[in-house]
Protein backbone atom coordinates (compact mmCIF):
# COMPACT_ATOMS: atom_id res chain seq x y z
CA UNK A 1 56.29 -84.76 87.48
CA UNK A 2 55.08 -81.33 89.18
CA UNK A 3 55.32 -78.51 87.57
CA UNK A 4 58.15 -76.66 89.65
CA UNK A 5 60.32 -79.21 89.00
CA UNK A 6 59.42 -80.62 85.33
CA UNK A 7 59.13 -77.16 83.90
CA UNK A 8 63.01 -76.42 84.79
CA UNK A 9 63.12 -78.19 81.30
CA UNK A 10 61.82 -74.91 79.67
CA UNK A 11 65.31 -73.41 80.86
CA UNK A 12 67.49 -75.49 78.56
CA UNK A 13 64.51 -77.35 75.97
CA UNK A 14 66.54 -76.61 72.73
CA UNK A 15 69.92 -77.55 74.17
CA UNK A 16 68.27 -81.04 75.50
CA UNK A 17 66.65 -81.28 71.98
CA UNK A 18 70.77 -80.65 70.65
CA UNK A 19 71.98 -83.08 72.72
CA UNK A 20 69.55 -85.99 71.39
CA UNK A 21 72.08 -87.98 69.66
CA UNK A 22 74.49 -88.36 73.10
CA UNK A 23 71.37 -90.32 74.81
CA UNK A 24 72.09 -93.21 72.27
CA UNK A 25 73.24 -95.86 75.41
CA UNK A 26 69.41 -95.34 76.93
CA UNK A 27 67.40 -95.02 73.73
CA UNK A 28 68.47 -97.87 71.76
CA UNK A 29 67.66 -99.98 75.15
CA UNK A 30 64.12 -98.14 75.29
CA UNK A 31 63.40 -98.91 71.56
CA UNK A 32 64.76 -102.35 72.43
CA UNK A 33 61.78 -103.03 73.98
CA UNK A 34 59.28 -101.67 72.07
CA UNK A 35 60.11 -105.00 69.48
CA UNK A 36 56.25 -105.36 69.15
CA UNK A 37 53.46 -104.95 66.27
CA UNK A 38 52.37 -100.99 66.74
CA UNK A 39 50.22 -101.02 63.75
CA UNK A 40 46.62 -99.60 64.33
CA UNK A 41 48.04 -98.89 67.94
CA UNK A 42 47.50 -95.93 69.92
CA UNK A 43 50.36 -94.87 71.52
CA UNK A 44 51.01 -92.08 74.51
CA UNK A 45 54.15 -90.80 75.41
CA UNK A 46 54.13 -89.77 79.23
CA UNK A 47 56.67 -86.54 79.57
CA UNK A 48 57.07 -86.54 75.65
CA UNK A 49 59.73 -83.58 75.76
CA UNK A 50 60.51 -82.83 72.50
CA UNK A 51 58.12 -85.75 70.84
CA UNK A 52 61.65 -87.26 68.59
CA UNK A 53 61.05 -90.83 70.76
CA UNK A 54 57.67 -90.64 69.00
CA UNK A 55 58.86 -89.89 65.70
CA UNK A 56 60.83 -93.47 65.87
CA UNK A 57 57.66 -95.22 66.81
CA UNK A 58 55.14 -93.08 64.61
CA UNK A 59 56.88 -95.12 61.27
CA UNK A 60 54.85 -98.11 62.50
CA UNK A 61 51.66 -96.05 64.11
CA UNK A 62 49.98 -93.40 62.63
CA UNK A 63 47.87 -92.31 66.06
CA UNK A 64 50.45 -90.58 68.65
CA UNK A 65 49.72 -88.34 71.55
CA UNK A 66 52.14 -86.77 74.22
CA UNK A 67 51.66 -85.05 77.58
CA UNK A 68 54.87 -82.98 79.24
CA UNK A 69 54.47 -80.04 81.36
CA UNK A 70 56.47 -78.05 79.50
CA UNK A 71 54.98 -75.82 76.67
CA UNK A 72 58.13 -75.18 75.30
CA UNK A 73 58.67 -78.74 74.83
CA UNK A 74 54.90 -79.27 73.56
CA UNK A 75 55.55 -76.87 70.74
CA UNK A 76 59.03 -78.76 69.62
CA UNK A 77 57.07 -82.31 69.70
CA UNK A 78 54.06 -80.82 67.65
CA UNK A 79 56.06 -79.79 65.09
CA UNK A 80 57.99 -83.15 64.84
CA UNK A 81 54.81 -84.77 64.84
CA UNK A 82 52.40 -82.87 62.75
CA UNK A 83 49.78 -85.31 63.57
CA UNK A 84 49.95 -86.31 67.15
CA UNK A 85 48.42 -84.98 69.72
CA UNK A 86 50.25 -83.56 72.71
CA UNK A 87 48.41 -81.88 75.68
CA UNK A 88 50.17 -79.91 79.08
CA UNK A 89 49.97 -81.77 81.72
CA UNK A 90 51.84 -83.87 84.00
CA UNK A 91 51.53 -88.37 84.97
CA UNK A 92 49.92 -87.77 88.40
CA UNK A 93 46.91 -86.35 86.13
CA UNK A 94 46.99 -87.73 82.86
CA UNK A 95 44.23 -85.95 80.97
CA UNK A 96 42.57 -89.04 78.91
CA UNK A 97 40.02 -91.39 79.83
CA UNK A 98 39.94 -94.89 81.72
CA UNK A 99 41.14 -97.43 78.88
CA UNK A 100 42.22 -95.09 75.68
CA UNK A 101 45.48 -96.72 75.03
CA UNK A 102 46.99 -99.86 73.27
CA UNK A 103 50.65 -98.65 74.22
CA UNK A 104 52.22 -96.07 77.27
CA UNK A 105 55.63 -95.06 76.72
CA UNK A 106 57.86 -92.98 78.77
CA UNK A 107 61.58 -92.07 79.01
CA UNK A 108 63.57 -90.34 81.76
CA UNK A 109 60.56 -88.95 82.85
CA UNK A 110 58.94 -90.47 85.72
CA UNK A 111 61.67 -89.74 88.16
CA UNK A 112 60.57 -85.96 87.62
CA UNK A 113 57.78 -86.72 90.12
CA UNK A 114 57.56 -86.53 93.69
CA UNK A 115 54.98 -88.95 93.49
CA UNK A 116 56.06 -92.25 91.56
CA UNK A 117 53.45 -94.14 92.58
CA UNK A 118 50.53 -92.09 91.24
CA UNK A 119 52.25 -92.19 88.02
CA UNK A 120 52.37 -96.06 87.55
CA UNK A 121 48.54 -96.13 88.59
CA UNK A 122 47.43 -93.02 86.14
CA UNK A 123 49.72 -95.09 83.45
CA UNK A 124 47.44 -98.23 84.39
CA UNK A 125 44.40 -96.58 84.21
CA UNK A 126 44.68 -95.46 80.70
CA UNK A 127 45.99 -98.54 79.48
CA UNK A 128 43.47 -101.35 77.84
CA UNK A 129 43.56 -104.41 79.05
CA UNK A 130 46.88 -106.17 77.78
CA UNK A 131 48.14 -103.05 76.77
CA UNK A 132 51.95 -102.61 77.03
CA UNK A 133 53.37 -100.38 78.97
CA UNK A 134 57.50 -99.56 77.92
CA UNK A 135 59.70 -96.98 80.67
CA UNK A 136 62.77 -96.22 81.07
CA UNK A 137 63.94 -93.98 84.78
CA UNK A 138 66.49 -92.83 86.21
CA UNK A 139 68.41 -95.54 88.37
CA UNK A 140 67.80 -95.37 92.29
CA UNK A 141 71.59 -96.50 93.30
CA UNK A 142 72.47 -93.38 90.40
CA UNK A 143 70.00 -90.97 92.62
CA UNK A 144 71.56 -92.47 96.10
CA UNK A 145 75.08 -91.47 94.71
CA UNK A 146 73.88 -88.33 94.12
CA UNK A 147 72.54 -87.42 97.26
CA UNK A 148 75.33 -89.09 98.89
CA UNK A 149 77.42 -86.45 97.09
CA UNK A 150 75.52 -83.65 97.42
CA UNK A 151 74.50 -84.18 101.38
CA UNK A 152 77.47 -85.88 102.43
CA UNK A 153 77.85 -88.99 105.22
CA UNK A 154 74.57 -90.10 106.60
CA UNK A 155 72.14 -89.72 104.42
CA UNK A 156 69.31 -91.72 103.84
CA UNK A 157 68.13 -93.75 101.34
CA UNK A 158 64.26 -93.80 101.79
CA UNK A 159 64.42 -89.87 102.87
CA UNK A 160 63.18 -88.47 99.48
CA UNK A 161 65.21 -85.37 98.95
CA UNK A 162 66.14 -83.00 95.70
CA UNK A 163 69.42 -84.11 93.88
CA UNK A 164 71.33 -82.50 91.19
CA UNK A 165 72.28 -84.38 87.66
CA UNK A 166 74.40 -83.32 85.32
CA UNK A 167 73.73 -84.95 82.15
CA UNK A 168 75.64 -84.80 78.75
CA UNK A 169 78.92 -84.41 80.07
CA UNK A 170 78.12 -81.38 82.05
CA UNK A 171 76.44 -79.41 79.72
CA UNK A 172 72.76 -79.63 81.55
CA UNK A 173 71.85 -79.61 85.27
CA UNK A 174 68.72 -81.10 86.17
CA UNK A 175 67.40 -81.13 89.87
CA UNK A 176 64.95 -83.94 90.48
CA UNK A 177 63.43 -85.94 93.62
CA UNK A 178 65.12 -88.80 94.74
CA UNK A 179 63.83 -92.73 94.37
CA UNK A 180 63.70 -96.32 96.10
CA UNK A 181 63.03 -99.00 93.70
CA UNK A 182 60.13 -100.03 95.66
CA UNK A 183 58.38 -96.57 94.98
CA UNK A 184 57.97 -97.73 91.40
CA UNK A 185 57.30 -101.70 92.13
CA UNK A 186 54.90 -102.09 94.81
CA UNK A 187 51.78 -104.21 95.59
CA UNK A 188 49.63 -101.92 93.05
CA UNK A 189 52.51 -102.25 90.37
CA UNK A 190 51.87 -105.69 90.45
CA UNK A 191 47.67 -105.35 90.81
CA UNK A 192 47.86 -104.05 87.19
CA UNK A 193 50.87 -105.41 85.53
CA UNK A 194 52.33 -108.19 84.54
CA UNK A 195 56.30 -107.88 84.01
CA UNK A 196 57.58 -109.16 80.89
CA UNK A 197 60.92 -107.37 80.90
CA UNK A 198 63.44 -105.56 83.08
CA UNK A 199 66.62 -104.48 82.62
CA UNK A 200 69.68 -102.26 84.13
CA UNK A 201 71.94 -99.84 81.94
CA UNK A 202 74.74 -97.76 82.32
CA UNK A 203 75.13 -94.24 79.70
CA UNK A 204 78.31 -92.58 80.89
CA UNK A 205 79.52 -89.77 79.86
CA UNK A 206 75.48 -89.24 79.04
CA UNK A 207 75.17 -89.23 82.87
CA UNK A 208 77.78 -88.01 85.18
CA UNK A 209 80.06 -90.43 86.59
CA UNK A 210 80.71 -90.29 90.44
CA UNK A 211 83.90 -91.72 92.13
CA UNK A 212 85.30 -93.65 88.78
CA UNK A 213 82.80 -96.33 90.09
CA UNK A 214 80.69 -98.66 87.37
CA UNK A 215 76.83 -98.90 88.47
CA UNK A 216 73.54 -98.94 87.20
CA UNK A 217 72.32 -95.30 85.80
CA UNK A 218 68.89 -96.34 84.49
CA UNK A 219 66.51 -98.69 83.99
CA UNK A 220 64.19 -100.43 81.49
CA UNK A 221 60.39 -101.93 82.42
CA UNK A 222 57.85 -103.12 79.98
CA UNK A 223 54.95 -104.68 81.23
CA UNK A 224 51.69 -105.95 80.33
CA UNK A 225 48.00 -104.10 82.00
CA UNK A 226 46.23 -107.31 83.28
């Protein structure tokens, strides 16, 4: 989640924020698994955007913080969430101390990084133990596709390279850093969590469609900090 690519989200915040209701496919299977008891729970949302994911969960918990590099962003989730607290910053430096949460949430935001990894272990650190931890990415096979498109024949999967997404039928570009599933479950992954849940969706026309072809756009983890 660096900065000079996270922060392209300052560009379009209030047409994302617009466009909340079209990303109905990913959130109801993000929600999904947040079927748990969040009362007297302290939540963070890792790349919060516009804090409305929080809003959903805040009916059940009353103590809700955010981080997102983008201050434009910051300002729309404070005001949806008069009394949460939301700080700039980005997952490879998550600015709260070792143990602070009950709950870390985070949706279509950890494929903003470069560094996945880093992110999983800064989410792990702040987590108490058998705290849940609830995110939803972008797909690799949707981020192969892309590159695939936008490099042509030959390229390669494990080669991390910048791909373009249009998302909401066309009417927002992103450019983000390609994936391999393994980036986000490898041997430290499994060190600190315990997975209780996965599972694959598909949000056309949320996500662009490439080819006419049916395949996995994102995907759903919730796991337990052991």
């Amino acid at each position: 989640m660096k900065k000079n690519i996270a922060t392209q989200y300052n560009d379009f915040h209030s047409l994302y924020s617009e466009n909340f209701a079209d990303d109905k496919i990913s959130r109801d299977a993000f929600h999904g698994a947040i079927n748990f008891n969040l009362s007297d729970k302290k939540i963070l949302d890792v790349g919060c955007g516009d804090g409305k994911d929080l809003v959903i969960l805040s009916k059940n918990s009353t103590s809700v913080f955010g981080i997102d590099p983008s201050m434009e962003f910051l300002k729309k989730a404070q005001i949806n969430n008069p009394l949460g607290v939301f700080k700039e910053a980005v997952g490879e430096n998550i600015p709260f101390e070792d143990k602070t949460f009950d709950v870390v949430i985070s949706k279509w935001a950890i494929q903003t990084s470069t560094d996945v990894p880093k992110v999983l272990l800064e989410m792990a650190r702040v987590l108490k133990k058998d705290g849940i931890l609830v995110f939803l990415s972008k797909h690799p096979v949707l981020q192969f596709l892309q590159k695939s498109r936008d490099y042509g024949p030959g390229v390669d999967y494990y080669q991390q390279q910048i791909v373009t997404s249009s998302i909401y039928s066309g009417k927002i570009r992103v450019k983000e850093p390609s994936h391999t599933i393994g980036e986000y479950f490898n041997m430290d992954f499994f060190r600190n969590f315990e997975m209780i849940d996965y599972k694959e969706g598909t949000d056309f026309p949320a996500s662009a469609q490439i080819n006419g072809d049916i395949y996995p756009t994102f995907f759903v983890v919730k796991a337990r900090r052991k």
